[in-house]
PDB file of N, CA and C in Angstrom:
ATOM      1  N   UNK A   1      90.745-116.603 178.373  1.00  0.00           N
ATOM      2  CA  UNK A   1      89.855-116.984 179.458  1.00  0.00           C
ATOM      3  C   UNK A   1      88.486-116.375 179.203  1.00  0.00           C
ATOM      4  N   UNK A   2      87.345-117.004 179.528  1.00  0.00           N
ATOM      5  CA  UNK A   2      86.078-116.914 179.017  1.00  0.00           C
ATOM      6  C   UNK A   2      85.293-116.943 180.699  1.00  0.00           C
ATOM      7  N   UNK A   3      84.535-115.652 180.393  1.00  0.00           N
ATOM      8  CA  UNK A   3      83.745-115.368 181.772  1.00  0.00           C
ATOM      9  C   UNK A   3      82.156-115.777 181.951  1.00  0.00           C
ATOM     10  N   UNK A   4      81.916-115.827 180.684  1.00  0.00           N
ATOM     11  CA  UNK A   4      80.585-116.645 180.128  1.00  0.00           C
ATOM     12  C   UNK A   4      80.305-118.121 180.064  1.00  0.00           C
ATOM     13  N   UNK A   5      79.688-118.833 179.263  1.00  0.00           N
ATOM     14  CA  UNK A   5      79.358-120.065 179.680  1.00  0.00           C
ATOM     15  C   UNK A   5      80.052-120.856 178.425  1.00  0.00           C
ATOM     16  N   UNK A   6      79.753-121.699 178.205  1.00  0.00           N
ATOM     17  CA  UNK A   6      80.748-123.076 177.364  1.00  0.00           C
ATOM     18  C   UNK A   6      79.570-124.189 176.600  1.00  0.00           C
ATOM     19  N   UNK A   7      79.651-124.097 175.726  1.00  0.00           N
ATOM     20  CA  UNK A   7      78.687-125.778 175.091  1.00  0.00           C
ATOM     21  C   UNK A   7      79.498-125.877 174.224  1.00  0.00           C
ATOM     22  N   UNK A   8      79.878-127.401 173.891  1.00  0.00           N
ATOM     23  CA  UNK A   8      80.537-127.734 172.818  1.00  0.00           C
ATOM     24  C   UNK A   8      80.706-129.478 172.902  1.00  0.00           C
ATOM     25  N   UNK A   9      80.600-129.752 172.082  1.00  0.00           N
ATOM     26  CA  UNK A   9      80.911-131.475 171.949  1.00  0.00           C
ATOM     27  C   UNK A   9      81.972-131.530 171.886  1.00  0.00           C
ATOM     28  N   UNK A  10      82.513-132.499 173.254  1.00  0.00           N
ATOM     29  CA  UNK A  10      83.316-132.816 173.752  1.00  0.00           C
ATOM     30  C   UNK A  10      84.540-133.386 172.673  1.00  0.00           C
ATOM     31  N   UNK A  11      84.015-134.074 171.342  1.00  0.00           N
ATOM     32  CA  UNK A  11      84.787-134.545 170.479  1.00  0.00           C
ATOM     33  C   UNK A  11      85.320-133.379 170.068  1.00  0.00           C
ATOM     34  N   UNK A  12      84.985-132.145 169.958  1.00  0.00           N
ATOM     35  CA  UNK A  12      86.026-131.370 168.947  1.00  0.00           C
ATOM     36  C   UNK A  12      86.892-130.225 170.235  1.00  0.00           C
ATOM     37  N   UNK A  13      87.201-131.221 171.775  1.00  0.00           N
ATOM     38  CA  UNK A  13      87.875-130.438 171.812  1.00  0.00           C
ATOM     39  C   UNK A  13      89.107-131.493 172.156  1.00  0.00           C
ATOM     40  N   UNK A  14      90.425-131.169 172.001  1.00  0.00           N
ATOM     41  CA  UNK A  14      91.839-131.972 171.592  1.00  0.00           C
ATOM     42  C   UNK A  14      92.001-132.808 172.881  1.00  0.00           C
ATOM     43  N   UNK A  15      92.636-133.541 172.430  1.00  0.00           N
ATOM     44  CA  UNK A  15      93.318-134.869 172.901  1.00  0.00           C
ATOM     45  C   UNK A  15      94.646-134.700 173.663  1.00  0.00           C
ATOM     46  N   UNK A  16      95.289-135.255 174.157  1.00  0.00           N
ATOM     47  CA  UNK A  16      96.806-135.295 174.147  1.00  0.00           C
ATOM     48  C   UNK A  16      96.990-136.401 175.153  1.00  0.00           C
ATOM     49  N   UNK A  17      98.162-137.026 174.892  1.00  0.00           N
ATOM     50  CA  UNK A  17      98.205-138.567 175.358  1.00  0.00           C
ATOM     51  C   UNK A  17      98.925-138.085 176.557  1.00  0.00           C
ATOM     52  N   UNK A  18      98.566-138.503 178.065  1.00  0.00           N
ATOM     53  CA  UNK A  18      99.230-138.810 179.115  1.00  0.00           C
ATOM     54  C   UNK A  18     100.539-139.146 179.121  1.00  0.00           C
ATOM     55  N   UNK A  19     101.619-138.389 179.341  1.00  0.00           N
ATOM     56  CA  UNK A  19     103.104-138.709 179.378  1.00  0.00           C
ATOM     57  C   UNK A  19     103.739-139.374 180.472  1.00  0.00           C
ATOM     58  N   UNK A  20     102.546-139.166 181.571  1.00  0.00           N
ATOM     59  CA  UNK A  20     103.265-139.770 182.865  1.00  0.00           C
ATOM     60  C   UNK A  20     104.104-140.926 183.527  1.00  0.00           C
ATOM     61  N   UNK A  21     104.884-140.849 184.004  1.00  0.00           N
ATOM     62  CA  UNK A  21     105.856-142.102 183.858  1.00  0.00           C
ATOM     63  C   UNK A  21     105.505-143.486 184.502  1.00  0.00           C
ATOM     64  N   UNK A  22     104.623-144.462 183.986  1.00  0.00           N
ATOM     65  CA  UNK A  22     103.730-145.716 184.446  1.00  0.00           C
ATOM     66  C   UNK A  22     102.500-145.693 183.972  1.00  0.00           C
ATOM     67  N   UNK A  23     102.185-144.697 182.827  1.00  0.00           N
ATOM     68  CA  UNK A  23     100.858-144.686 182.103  1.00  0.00           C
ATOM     69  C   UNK A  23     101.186-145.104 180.744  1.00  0.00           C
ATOM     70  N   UNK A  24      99.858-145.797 180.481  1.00  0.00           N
ATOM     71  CA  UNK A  24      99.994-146.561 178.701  1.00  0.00           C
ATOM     72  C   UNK A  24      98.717-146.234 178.451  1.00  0.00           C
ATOM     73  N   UNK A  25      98.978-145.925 177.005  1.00  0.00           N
ATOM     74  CA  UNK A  25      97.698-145.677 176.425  1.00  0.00           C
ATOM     75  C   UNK A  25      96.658-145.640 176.765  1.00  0.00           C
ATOM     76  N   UNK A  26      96.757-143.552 177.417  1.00  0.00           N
ATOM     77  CA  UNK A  26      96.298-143.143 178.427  1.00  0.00           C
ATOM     78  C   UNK A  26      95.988-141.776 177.307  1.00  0.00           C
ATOM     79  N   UNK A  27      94.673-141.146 177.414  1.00  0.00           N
ATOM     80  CA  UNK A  27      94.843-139.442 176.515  1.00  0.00           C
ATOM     81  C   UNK A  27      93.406-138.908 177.196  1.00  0.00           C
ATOM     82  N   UNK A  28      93.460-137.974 177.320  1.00  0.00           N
ATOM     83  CA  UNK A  28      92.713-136.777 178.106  1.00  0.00           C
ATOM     84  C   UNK A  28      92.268-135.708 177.213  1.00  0.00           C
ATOM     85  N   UNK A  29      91.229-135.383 177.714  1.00  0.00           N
ATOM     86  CA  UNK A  29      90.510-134.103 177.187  1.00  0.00           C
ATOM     87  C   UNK A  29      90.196-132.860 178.410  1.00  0.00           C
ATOM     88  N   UNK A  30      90.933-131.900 178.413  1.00  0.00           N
ATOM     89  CA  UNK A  30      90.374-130.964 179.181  1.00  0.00           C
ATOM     90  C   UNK A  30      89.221-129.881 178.981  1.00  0.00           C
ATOM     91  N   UNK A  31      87.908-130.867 179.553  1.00  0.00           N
ATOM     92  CA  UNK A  31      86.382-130.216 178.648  1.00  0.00           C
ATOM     93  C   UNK A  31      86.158-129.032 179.409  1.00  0.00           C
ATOM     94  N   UNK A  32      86.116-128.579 180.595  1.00  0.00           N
ATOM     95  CA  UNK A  32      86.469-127.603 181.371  1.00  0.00           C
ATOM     96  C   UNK A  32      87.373-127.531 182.268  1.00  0.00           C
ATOM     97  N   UNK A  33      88.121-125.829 182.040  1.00  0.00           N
ATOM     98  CA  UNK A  33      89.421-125.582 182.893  1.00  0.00           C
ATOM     99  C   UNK A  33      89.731-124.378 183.129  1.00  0.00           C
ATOM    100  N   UNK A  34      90.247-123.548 184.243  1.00  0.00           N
ATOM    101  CA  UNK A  34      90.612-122.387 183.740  1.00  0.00           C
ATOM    102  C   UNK A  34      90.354-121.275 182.621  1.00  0.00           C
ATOM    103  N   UNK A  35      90.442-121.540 181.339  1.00  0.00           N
ATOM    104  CA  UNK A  35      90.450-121.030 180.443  1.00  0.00           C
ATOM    105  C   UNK A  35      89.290-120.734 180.192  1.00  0.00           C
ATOM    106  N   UNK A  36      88.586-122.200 181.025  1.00  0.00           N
ATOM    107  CA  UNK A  36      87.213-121.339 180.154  1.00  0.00           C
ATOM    108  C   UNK A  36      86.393-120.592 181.364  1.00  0.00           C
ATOM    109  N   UNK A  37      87.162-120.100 181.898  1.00  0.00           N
ATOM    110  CA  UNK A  37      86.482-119.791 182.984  1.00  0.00           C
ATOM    111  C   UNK A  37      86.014-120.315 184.673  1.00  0.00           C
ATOM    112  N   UNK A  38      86.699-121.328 184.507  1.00  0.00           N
ATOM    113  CA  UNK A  38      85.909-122.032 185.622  1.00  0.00           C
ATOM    114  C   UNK A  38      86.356-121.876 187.263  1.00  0.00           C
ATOM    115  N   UNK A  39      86.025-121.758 187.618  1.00  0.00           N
ATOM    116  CA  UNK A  39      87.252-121.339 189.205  1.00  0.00           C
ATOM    117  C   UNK A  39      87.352-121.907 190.622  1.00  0.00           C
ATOM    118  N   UNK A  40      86.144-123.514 190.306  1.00  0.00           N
ATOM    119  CA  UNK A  40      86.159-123.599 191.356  1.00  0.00           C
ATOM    120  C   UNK A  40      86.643-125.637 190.916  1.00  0.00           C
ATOM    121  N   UNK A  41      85.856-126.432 189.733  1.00  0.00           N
ATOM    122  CA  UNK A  41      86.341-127.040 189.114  1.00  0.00           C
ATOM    123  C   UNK A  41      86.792-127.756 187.839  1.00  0.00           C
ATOM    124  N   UNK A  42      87.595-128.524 187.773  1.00  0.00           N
ATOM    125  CA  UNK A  42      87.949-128.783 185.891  1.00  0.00           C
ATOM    126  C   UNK A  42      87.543-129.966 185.671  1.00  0.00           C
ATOM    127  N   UNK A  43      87.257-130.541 184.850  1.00  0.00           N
ATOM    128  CA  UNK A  43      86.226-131.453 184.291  1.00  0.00           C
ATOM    129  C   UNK A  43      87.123-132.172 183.256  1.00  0.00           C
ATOM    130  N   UNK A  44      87.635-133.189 183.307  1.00  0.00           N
ATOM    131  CA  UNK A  44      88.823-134.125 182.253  1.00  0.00           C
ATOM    132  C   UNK A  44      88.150-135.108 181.719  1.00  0.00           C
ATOM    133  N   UNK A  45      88.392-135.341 180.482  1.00  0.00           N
ATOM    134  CA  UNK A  45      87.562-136.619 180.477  1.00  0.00           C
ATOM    135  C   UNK A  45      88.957-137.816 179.921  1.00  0.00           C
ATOM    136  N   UNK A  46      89.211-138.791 180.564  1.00  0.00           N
ATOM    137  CA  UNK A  46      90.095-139.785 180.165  1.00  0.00           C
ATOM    138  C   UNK A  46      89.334-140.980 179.233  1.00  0.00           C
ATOM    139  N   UNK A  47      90.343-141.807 178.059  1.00  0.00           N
ATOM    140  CA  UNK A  47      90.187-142.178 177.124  1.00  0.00           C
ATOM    141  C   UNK A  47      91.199-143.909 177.219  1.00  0.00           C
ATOM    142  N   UNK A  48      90.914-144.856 177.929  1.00  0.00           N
ATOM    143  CA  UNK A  48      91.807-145.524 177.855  1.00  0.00           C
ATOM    144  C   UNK A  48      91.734-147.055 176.570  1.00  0.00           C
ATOM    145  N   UNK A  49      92.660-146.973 175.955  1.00  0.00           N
ATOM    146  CA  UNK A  49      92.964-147.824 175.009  1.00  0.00           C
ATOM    147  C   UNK A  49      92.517-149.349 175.789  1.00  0.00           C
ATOM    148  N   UNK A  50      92.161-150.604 175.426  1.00  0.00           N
ATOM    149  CA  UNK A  50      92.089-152.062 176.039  1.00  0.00           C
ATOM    150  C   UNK A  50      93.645-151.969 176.139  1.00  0.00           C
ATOM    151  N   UNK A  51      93.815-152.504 177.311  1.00  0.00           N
ATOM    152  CA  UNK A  51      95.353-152.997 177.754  1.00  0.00           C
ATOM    153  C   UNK A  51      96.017-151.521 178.697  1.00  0.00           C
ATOM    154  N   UNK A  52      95.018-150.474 178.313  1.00  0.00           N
ATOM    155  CA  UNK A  52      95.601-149.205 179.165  1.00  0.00           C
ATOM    156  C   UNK A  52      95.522-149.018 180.588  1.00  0.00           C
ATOM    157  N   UNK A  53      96.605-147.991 181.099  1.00  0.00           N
ATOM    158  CA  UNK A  53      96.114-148.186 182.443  1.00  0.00           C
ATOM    159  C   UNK A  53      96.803-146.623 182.529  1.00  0.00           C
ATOM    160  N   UNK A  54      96.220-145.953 184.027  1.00  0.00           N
ATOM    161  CA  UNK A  54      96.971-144.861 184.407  1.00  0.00           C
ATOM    162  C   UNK A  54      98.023-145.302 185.194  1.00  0.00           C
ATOM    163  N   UNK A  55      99.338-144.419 185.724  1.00  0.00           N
ATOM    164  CA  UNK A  55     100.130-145.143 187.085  1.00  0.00           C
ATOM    165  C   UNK A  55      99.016-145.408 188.374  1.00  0.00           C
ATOM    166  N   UNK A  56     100.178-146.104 188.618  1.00  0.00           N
ATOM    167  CA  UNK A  56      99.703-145.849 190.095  1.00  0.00           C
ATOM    168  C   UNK A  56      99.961-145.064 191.147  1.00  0.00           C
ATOM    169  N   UNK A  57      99.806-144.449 191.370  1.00  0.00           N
ATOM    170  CA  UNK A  57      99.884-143.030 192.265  1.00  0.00           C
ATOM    171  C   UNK A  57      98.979-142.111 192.747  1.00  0.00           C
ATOM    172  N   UNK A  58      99.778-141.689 193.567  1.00  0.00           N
ATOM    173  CA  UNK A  58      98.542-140.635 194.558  1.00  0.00           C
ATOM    174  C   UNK A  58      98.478-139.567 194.679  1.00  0.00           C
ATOM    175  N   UNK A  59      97.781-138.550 195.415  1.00  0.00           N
ATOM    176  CA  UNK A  59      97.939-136.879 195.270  1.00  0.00           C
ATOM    177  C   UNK A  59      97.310-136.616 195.983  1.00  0.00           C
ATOM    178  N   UNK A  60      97.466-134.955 196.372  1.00  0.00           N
ATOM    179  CA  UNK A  60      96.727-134.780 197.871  1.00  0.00           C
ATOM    180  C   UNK A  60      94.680-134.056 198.137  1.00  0.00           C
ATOM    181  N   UNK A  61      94.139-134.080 196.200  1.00  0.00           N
ATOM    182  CA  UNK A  61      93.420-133.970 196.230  1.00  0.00           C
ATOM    183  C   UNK A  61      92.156-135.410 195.320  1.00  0.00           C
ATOM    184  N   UNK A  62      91.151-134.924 196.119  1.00  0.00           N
ATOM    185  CA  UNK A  62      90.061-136.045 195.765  1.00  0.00           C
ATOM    186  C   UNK A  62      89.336-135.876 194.745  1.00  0.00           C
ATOM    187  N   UNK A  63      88.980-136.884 193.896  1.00  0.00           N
ATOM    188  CA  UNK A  63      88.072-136.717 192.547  1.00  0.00           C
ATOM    189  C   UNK A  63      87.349-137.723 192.054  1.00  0.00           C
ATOM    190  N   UNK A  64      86.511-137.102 191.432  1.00  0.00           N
ATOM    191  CA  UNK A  64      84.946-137.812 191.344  1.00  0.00           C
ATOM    192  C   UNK A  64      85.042-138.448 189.573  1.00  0.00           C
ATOM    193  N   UNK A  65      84.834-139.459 190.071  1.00  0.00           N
ATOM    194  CA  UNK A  65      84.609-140.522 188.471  1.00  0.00           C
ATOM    195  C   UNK A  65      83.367-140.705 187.862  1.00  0.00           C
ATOM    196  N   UNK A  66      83.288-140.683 186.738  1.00  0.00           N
ATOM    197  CA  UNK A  66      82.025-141.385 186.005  1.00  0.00           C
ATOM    198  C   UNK A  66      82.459-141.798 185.129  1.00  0.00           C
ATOM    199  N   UNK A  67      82.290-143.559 184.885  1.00  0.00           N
ATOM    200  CA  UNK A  67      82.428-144.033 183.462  1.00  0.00           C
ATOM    201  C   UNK A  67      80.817-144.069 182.874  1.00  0.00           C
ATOM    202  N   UNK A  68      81.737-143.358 181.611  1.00  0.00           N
ATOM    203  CA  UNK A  68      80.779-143.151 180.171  1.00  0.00           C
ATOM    204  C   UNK A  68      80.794-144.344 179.553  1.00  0.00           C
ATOM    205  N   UNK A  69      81.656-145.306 179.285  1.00  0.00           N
ATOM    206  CA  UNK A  69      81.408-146.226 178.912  1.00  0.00           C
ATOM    207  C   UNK A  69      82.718-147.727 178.806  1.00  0.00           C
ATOM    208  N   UNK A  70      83.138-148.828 178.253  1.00  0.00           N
ATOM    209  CA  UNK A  70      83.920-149.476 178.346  1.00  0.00           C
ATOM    210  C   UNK A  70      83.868-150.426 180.188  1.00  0.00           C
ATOM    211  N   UNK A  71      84.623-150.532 180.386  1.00  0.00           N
ATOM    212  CA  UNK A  71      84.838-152.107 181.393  1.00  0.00           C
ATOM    213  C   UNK A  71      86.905-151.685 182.092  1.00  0.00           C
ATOM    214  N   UNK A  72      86.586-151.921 183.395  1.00  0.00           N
ATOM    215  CA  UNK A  72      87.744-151.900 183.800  1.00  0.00           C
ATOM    216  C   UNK A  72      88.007-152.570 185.472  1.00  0.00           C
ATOM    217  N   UNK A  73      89.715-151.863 185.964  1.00  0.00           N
ATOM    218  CA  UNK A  73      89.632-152.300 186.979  1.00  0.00           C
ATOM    219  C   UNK A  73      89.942-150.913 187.726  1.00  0.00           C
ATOM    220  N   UNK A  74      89.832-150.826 188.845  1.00  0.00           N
ATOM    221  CA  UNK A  74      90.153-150.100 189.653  1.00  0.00           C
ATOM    222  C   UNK A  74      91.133-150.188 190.937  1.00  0.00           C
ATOM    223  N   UNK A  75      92.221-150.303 190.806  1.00  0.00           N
ATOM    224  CA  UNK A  75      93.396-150.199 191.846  1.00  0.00           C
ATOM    225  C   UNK A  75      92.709-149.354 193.353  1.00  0.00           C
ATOM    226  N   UNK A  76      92.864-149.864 194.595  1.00  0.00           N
ATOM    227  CA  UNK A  76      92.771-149.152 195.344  1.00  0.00           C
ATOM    228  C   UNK A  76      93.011-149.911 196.963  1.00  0.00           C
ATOM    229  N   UNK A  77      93.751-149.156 197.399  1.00  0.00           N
ATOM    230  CA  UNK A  77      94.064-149.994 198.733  1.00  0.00           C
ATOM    231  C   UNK A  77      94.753-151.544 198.569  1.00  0.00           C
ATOM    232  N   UNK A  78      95.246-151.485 197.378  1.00  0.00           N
ATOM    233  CA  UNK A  78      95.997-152.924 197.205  1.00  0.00           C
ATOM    234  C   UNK A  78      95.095-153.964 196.264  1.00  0.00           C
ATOM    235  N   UNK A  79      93.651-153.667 196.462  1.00  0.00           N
ATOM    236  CA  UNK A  79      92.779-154.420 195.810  1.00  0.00           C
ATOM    237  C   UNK A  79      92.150-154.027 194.614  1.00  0.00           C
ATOM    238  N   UNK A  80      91.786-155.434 193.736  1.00  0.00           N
ATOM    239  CA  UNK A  80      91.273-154.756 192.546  1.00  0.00           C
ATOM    240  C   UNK A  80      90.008-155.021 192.242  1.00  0.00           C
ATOM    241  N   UNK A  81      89.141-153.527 191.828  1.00  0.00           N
ATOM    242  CA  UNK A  81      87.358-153.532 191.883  1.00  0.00           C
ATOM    243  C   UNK A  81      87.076-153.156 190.225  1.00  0.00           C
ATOM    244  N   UNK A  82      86.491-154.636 189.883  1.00  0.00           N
ATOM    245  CA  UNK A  82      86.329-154.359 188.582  1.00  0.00           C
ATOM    246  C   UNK A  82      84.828-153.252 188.451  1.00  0.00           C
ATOM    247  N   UNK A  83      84.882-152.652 187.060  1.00  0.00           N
ATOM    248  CA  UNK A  83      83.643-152.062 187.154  1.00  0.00           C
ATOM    249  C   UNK A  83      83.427-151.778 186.136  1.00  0.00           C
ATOM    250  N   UNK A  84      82.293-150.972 185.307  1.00  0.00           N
ATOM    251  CA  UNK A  84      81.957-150.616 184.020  1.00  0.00           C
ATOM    252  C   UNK A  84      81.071-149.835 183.372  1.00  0.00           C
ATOM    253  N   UNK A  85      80.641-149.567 182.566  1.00  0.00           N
ATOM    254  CA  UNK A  85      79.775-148.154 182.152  1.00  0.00           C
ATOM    255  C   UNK A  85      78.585-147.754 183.388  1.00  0.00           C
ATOM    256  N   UNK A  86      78.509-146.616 183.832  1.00  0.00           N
ATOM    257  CA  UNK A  86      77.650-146.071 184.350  1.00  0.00           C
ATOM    258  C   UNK A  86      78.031-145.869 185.994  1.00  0.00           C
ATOM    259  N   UNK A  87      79.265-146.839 186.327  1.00  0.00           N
ATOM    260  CA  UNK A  87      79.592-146.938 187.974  1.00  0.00           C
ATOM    261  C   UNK A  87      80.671-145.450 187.907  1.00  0.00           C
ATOM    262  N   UNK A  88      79.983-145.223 189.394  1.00  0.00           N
ATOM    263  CA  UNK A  88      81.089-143.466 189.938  1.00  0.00           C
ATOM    264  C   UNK A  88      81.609-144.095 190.630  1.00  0.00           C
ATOM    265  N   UNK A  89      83.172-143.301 190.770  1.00  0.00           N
ATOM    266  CA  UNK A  89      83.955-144.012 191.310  1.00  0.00           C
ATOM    267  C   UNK A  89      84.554-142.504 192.348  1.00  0.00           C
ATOM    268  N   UNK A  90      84.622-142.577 193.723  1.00  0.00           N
ATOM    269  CA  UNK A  90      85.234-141.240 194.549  1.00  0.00           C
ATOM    270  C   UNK A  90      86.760-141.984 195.141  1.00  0.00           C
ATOM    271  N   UNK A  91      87.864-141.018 194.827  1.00  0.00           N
ATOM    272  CA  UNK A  91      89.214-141.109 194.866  1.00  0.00           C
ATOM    273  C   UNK A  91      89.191-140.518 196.001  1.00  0.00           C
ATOM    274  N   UNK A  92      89.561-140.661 197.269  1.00  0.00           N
ATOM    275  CA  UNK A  92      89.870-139.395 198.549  1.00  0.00           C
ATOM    276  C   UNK A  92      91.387-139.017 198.061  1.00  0.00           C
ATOM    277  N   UNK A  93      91.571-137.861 199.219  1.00  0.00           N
ATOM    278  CA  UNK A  93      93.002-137.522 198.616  1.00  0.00           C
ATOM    279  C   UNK A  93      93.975-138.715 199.090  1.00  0.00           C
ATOM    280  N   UNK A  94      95.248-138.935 198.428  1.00  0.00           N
ATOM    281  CA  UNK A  94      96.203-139.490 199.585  1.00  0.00           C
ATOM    282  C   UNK A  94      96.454-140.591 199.834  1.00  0.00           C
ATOM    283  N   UNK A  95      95.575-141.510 198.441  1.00  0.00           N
ATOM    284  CA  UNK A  95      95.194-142.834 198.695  1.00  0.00           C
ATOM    285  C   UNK A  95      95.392-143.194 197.391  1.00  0.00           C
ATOM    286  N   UNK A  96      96.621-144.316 197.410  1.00  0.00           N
ATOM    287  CA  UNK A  96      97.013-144.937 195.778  1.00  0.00           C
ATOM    288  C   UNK A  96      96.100-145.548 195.218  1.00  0.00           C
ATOM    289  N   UNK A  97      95.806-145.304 193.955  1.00  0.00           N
ATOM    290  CA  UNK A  97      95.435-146.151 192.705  1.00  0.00           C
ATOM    291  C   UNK A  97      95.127-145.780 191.684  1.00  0.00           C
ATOM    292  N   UNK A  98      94.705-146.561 191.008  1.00  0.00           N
ATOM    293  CA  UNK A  98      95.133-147.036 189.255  1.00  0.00           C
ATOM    294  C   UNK A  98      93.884-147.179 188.858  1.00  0.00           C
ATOM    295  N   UNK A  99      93.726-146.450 187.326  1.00  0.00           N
ATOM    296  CA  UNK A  99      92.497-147.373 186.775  1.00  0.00           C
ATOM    297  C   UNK A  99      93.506-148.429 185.668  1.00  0.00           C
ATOM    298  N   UNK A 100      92.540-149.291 185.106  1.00  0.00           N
ATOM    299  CA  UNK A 100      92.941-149.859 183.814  1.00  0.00           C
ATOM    300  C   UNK A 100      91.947-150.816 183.065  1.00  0.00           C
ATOM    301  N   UNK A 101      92.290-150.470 181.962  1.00  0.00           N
ATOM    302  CA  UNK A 101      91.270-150.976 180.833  1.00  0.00           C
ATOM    303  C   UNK A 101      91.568-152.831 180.831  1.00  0.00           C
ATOM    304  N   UNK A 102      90.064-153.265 181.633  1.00  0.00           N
ATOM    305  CA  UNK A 102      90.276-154.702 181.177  1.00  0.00           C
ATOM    306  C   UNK A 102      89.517-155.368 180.096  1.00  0.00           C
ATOM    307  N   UNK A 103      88.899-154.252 179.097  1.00  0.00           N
ATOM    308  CA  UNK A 103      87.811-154.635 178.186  1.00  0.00           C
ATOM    309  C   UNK A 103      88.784-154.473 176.332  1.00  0.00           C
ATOM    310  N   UNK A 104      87.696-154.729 175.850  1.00  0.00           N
ATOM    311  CA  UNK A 104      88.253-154.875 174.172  1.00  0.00           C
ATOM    312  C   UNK A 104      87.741-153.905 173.546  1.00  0.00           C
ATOM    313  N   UNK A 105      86.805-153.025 174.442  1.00  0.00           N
ATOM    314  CA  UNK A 105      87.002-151.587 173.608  1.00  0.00           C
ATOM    315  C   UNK A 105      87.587-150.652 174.446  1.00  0.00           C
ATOM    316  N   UNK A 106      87.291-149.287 174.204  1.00  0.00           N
ATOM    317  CA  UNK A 106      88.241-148.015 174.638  1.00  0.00           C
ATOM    318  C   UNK A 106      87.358-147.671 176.100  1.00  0.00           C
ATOM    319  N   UNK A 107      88.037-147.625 177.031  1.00  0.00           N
ATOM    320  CA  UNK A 107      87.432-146.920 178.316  1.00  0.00           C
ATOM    321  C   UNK A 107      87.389-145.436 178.664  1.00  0.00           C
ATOM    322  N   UNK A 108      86.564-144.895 178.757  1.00  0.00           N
ATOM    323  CA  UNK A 108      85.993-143.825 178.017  1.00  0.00           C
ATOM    324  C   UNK A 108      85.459-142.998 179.801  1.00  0.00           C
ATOM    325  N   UNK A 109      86.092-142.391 180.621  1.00  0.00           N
ATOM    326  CA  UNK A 109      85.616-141.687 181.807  1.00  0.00           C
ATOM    327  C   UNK A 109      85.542-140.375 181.932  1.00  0.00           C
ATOM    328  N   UNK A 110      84.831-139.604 183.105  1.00  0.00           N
ATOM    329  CA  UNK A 110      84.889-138.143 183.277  1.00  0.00           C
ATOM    330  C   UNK A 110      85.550-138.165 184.605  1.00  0.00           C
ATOM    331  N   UNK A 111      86.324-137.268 184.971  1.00  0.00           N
ATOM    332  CA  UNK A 111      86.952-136.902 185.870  1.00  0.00           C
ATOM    333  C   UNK A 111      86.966-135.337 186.357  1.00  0.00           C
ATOM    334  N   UNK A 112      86.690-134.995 187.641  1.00  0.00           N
ATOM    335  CA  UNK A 112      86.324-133.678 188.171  1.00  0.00           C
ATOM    336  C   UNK A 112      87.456-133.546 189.620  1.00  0.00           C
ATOM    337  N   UNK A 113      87.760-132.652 189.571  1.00  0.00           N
ATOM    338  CA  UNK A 113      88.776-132.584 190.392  1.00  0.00           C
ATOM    339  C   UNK A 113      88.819-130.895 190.256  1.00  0.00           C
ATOM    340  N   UNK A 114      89.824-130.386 191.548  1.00  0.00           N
ATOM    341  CA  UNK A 114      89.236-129.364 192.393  1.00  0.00           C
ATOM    342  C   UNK A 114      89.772-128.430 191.580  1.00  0.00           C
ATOM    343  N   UNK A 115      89.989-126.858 191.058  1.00  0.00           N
ATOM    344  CA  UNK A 115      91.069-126.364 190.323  1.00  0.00           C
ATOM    345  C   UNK A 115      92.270-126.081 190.746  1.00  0.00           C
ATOM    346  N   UNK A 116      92.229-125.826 192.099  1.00  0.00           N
ATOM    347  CA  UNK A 116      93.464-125.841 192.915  1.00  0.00           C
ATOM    348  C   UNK A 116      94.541-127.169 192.345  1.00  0.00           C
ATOM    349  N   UNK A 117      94.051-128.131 191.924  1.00  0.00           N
ATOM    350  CA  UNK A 117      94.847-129.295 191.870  1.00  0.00           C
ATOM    351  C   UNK A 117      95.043-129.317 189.641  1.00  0.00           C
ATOM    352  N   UNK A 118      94.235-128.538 189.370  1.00  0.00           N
ATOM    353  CA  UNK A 118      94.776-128.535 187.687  1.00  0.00           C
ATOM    354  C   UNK A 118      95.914-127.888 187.198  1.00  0.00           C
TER     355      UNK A 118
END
């Protein structure tokens, strides 16, 4: 754990593919977390393959989206909101949905969420 500050390109820090049960070619980067100090939030960045999607499911905390780049949809309240590089997207807690890749390249987002919930 690191009490100081953090720079680093995001590419050299690891991958690991989403195991969750209703996710497809789904992989995450944890760019800040804990470890490096952080204590109030963690900073993920998700990576979705064309044809990928996360489950669908919910949780009891809220988190803040930014796509970096690629084309998708957004599950929410039953309905689906397409969207694409540069749109933020706010999750409240408690409330189902899904992203998923409806484009032909890789969907590429940041995700911030509280540390209590990492």
């Amino acid at each position: 754990m690191s009490n100081g500050m953090k720079i680093e390109k995001s590419g050299n820090i690891a991958k690991v593919a989403v195991e969750a049960k209703g996710a497809k070619d789904v992989e995450i980067r944890w760019l800040i977390s804990k470890e490096d100090g952080a204590e109030n939030f963690a900073m993920r960045m998700f990576e979705l393959q064309p044809g990928g999607f996360t489950p669908l499911h919910e949780h009891r905390h809220e988190h803040e989206v930014f796509v970096i780049e690629g084309e998708g949809i957004f599950v929410f309240e039953g309905r689906e909101h397409p969207f694409n590089r540069e749109y933020v997207i706010f999750v409240p807690p408690n409330e189902e949905h899904q992203f998923r890749n409806s484009g032909n390249s890789v969907l590429r987002m940041l995700c911030l969420i509280p540390m209590s919930a990492a």
